[in-house]
Protein backbone atom coordinates (compact mmCIF):
# COMPACT_ATOMS: atom_id res chain seq x y z
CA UNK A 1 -33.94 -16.58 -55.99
CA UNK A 2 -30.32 -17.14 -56.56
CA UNK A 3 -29.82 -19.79 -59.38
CA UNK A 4 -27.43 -21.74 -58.15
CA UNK A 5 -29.64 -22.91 -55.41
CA UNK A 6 -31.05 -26.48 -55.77
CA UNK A 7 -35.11 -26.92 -54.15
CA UNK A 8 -38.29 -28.86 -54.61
CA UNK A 9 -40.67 -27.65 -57.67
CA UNK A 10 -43.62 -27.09 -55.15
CA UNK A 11 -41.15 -24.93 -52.95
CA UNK A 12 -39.81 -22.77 -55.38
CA UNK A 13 -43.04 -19.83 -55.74
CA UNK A 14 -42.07 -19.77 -51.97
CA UNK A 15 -38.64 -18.54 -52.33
CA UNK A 16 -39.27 -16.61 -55.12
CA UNK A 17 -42.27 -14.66 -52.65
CA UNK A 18 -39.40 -14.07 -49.80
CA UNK A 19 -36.88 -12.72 -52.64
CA UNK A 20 -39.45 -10.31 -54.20
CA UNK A 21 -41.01 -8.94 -50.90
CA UNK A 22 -37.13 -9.33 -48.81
CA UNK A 23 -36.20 -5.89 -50.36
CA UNK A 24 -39.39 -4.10 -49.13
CA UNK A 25 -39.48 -5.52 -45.45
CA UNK A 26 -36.36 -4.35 -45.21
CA UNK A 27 -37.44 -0.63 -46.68
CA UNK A 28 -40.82 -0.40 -44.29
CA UNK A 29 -38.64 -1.16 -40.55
CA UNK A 30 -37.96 1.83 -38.07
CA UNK A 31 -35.73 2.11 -35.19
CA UNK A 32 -38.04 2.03 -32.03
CA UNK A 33 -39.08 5.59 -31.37
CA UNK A 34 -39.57 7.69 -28.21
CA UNK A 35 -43.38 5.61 -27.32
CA UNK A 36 -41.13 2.37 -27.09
CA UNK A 37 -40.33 2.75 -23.41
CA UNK A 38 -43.52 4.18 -22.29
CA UNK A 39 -45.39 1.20 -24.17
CA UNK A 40 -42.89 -1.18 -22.40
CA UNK A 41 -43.18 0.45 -19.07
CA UNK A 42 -47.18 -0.02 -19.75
CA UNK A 43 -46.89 -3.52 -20.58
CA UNK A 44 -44.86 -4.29 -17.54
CA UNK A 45 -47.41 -2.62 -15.11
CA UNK A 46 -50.33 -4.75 -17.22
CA UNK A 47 -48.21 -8.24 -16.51
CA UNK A 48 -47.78 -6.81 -13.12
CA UNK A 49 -51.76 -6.43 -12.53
CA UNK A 50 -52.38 -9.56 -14.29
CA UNK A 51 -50.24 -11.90 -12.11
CA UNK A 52 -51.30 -9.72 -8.82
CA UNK A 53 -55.28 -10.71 -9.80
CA UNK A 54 -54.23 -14.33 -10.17
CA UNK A 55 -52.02 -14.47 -7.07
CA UNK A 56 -55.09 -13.01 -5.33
CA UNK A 57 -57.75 -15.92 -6.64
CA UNK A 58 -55.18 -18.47 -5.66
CA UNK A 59 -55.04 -17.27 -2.31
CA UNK A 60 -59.57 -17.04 -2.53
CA UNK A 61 -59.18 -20.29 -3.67
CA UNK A 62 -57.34 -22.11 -1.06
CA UNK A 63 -58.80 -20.38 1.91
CA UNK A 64 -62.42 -21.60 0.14
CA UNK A 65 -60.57 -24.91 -0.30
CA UNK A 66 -59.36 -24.74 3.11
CA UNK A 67 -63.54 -23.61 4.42
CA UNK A 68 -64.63 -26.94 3.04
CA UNK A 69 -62.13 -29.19 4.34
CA UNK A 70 -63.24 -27.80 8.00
CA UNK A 71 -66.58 -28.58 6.75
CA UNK A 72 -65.38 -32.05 5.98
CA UNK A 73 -62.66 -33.21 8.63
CA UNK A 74 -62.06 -36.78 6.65
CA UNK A 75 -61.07 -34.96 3.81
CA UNK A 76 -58.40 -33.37 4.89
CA UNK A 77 -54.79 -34.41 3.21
CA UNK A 78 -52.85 -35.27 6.20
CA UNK A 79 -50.42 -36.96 4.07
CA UNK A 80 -49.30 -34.66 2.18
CA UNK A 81 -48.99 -31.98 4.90
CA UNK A 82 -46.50 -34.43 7.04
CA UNK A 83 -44.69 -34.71 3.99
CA UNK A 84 -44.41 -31.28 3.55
CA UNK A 85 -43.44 -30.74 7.17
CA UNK A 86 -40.60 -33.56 6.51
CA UNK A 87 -39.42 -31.69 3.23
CA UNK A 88 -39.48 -28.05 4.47
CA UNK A 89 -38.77 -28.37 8.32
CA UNK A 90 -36.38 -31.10 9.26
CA UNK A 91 -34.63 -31.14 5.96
CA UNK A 92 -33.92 -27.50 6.31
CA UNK A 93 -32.48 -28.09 10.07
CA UNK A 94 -29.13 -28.39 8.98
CA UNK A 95 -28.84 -25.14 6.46
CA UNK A 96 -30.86 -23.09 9.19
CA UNK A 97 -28.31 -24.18 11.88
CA UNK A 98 -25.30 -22.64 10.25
CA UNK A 99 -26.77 -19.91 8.58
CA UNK A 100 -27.84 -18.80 11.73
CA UNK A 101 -24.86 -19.71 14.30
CA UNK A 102 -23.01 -17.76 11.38
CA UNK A 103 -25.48 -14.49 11.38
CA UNK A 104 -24.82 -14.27 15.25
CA UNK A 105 -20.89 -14.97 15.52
CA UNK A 106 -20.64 -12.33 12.52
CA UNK A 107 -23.53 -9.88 14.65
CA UNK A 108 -21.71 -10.22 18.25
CA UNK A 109 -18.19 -9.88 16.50
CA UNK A 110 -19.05 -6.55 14.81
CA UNK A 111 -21.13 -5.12 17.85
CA UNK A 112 -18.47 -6.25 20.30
CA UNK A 113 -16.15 -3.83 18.93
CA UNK A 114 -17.82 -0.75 19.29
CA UNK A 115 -19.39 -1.85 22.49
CA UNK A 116 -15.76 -2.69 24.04
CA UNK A 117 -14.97 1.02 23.52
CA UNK A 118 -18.05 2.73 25.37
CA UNK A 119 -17.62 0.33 27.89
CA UNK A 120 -21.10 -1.36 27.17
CA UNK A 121 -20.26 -4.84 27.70
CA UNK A 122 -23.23 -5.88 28.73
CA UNK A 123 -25.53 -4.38 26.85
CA UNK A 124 -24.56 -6.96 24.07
CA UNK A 125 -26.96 -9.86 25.54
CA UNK A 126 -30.00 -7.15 24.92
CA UNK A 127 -28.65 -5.94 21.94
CA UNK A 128 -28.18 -9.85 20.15
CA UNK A 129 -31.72 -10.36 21.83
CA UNK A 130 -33.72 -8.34 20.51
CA UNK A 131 -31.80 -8.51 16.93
CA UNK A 132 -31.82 -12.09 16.74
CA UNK A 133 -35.43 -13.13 18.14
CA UNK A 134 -37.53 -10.26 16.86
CA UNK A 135 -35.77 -9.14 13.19
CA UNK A 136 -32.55 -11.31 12.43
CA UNK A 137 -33.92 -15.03 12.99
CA UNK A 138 -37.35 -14.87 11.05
CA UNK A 139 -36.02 -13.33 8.08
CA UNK A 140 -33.12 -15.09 7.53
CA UNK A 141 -35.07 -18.79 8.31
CA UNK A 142 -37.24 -17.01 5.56
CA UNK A 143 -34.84 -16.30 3.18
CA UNK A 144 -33.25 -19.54 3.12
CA UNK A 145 -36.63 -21.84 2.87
CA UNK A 146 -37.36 -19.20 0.12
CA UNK A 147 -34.56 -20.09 -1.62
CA UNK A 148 -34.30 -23.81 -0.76
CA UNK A 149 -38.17 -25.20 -0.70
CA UNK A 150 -40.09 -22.00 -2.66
CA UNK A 151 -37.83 -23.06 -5.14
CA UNK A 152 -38.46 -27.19 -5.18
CA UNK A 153 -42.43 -26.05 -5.04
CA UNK A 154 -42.23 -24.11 -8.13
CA UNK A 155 -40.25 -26.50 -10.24
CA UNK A 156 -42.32 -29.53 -8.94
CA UNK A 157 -45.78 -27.57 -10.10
CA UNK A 158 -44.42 -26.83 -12.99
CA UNK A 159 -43.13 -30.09 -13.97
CA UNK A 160 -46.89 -31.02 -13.19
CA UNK A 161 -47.67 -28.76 -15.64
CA UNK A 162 -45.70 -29.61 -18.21
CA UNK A 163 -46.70 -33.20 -18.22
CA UNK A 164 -50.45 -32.48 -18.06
CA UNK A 165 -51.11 -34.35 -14.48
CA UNK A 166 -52.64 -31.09 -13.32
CA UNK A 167 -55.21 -31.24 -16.19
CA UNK A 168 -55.38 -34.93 -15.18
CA UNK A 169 -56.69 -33.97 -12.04
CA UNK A 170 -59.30 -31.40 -13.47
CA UNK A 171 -60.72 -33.97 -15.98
CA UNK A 172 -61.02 -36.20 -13.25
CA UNK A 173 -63.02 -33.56 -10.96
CA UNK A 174 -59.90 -33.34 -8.45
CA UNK A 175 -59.50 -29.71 -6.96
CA UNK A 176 -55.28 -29.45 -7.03
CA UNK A 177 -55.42 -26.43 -5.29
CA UNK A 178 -57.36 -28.52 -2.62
CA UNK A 179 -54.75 -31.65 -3.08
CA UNK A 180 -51.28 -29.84 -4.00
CA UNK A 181 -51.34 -25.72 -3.10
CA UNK A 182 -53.48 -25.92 0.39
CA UNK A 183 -50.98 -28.84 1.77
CA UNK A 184 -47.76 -26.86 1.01
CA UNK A 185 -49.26 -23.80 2.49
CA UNK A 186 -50.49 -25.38 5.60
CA UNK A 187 -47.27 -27.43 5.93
CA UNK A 188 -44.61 -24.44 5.39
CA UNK A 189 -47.09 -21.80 7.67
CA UNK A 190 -46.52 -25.28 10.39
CA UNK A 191 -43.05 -25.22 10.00
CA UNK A 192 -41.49 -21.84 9.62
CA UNK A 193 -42.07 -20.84 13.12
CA UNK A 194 -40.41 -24.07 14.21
CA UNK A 195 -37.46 -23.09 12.13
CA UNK A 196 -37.19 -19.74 13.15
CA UNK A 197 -37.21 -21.18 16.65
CA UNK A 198 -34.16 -23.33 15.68
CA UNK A 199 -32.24 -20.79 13.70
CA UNK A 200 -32.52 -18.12 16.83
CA UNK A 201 -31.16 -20.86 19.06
CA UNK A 202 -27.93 -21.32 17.24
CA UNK A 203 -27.93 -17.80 16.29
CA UNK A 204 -28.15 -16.69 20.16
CA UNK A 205 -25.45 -19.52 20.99
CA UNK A 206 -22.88 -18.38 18.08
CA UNK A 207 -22.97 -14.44 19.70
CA UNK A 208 -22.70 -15.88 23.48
CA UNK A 209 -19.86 -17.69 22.11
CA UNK A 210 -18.49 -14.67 20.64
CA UNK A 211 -19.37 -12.68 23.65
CA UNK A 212 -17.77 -14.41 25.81
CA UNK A 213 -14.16 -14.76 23.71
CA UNK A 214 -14.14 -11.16 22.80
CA UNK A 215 -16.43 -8.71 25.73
CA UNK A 216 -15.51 -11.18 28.74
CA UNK A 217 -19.50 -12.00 29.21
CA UNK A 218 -20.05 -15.54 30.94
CA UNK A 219 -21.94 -17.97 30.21
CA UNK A 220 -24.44 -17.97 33.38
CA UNK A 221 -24.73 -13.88 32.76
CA UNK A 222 -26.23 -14.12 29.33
CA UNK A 223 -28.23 -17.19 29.75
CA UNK A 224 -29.56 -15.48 33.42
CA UNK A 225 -29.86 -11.64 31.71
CA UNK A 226 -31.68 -12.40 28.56
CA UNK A 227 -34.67 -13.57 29.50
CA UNK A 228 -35.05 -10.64 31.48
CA UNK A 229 -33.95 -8.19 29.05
CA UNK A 230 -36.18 -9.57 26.20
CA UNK A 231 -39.66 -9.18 26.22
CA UNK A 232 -42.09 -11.73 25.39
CA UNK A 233 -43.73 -10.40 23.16
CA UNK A 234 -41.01 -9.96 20.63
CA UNK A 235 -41.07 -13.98 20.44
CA UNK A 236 -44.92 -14.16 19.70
CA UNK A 237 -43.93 -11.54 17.36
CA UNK A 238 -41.05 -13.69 15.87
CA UNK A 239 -43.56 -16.85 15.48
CA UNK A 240 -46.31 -14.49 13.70
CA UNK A 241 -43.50 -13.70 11.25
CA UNK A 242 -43.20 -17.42 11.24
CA UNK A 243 -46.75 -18.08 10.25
CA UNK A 244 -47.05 -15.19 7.56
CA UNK A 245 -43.41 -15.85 6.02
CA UNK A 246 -44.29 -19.40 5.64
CA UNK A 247 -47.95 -18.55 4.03
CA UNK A 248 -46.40 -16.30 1.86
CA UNK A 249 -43.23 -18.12 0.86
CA UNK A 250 -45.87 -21.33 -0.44
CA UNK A 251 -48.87 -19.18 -1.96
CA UNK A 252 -46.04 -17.51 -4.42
CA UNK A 253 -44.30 -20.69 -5.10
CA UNK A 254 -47.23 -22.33 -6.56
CA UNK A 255 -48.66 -19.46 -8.15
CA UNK A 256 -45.38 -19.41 -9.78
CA UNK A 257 -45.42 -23.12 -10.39
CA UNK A 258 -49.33 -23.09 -12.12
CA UNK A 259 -48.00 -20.55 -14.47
CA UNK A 260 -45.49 -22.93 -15.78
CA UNK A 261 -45.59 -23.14 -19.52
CA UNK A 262 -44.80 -25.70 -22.10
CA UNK A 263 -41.01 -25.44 -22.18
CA UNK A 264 -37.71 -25.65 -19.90
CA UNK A 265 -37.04 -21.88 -20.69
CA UNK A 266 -40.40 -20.54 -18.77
CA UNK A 267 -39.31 -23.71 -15.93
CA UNK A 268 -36.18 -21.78 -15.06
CA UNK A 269 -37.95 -18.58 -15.43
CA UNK A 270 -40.49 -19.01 -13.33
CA UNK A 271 -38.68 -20.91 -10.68
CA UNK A 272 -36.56 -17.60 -10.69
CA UNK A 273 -39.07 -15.40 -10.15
CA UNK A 274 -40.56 -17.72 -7.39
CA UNK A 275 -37.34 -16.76 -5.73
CA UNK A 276 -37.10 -13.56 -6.37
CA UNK A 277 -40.97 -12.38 -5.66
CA UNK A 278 -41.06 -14.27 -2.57
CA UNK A 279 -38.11 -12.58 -0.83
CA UNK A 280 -39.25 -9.77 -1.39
CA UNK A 281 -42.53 -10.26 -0.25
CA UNK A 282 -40.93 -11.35 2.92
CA UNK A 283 -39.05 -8.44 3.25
CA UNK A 284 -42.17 -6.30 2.80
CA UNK A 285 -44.30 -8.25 5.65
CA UNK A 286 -41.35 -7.63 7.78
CA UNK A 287 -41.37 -3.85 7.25
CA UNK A 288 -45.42 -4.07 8.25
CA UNK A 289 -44.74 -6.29 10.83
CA UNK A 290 -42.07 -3.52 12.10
CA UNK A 291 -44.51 -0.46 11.22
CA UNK A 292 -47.68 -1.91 13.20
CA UNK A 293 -45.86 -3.61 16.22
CA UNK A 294 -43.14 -0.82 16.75
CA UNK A 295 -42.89 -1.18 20.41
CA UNK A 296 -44.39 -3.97 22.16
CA UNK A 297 -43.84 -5.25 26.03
CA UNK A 298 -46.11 -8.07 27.02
């Protein structure tokens, strides 16, 4: 220990431990060796398999949860799923609205101009159709309420977390999955539907709009043609997105949010990977939705 260093009596065998054994730490390290990326590759696909298993006893959980509440209509927390409805339906409105007026003016625009050239006018009203209602509308209502209330479900868990209520509720023989996950699932698979609803409205108004400045389509022609051109089963198609996006978007947020840790850093972590792991869930549904419903005409 250097000398001119001033400490403690009772401190000083500590210091002189460090300086004798500093020399020999440094001797014994190795630059990571060719095993360092396999073992972190392995450790990766263990985390992986570890928060799959737990994702998958949530989601046992609240559909048990969700068994004995049917057993027990009085029980059920109506509450809680209006107030979800409030948060994640009509307080998303607004966002959905011009997100999706904007994914149709920006659709129609781009279409128009090839369709102008092949003299294919018309064919735009079938084309923003069956974009807009079957593929374009659920995912991007998905992607925003992924990013809007998947987000404020995460950080609101894991605020829970961090100040103990959730092992509040367990001492006190309170199910939270019953009381805080199954609400927020039932309210979000309620309300995505309705918002992919909304967002293909103004999504199919902002490309008639476009349609008509740009391709010379009326009014009366695309409101008359598309119903006729669209099948109906692409919107029970579109509301079954609804239903599983919404599911999906909530059972990851609060899987997210009960993982929450003891500090701000694994907050913003998680709440990150909320995001991120619920999009692309979405995205995969989507492609199973497209794979087992390729073409359907009801």
């Amino acid at each position: 220990m250097p000398a001119n260093i001033v400490v403690r009596e009772d401190t000083k065998p500590v210091f002189a431990r460090f300086h004798a054994n500093g020399p020999q730490i440094l001797q014994t390290w190795r630059p990571p060796g060719v095993a360092q990326p396999i073992l972190s590759i392995g450790y990766a696909m263990l985390e992986s398999f570890e928060q799959l298993a737990r994702f998958v006893g949530l989601t046992g959980r609240v559909l048990l949860d969700m068994l004995d509440l049917l057993k027990h209509p009085t029980h059920w927390p109506w509450l809680e799923v209006s107030a979800g409805l409030y948060r994640t339906g009509a307080q998303a409105l607004g966002i959905t609205a011009l997100v999706g007026s904007l994914i149709g003016i920006i659709l129609s625009y781009l279409s128009a101009q090839e369709m102008r050239d092949f003299g294919l006018n018309a064919y735009i009203v079938k084309f923003l159709g069956i974009a807009i209602v079957r593929e374009l509308g659920p995912m991007v209502a998905a992607i925003v309420v992924a990013g809007r209330s998947g987000s404020s479900i995460t950080a609101q868990l894991g605020v829970m977390r961090l100040n103990e209520e959730l092992d509040a509720l367990t001492a006190m023989g309170i199910s939270y999955t019953q009381r805080l996950v199954l609400p927020r699932v039932l309210a979000l698979a309620l309300a995505q539907p309705l918002l992919i609803v909304w967002t293909d409205l103004f999504a199919l108004l902002g490309g008639m709009l476009v349609a008509k400045s740009t391709l010379a389509v009326s009014y009366s022609y695309f409101l008359t043609t598309l119903p006729k051109v669209l099948p109906i089963g692409d919107y029970w198609i579109g509301l079954a997105k609804g239903v599983s996006f919404g599911a999906i978007i909530a059972l990851v947020a609060c899987h997210f949010g009960l993982r929450i840790k003891s500090s701000t850093e694994s907050l913003g972590a998680g709440t990150t990977s909320s995001v991120v792991t619920a999009i692309t869930s979405v995205i995969v549904v989507d492609a199973i939705f497209a794979v087992l419903f390729p073409d359907v005409h009801l």
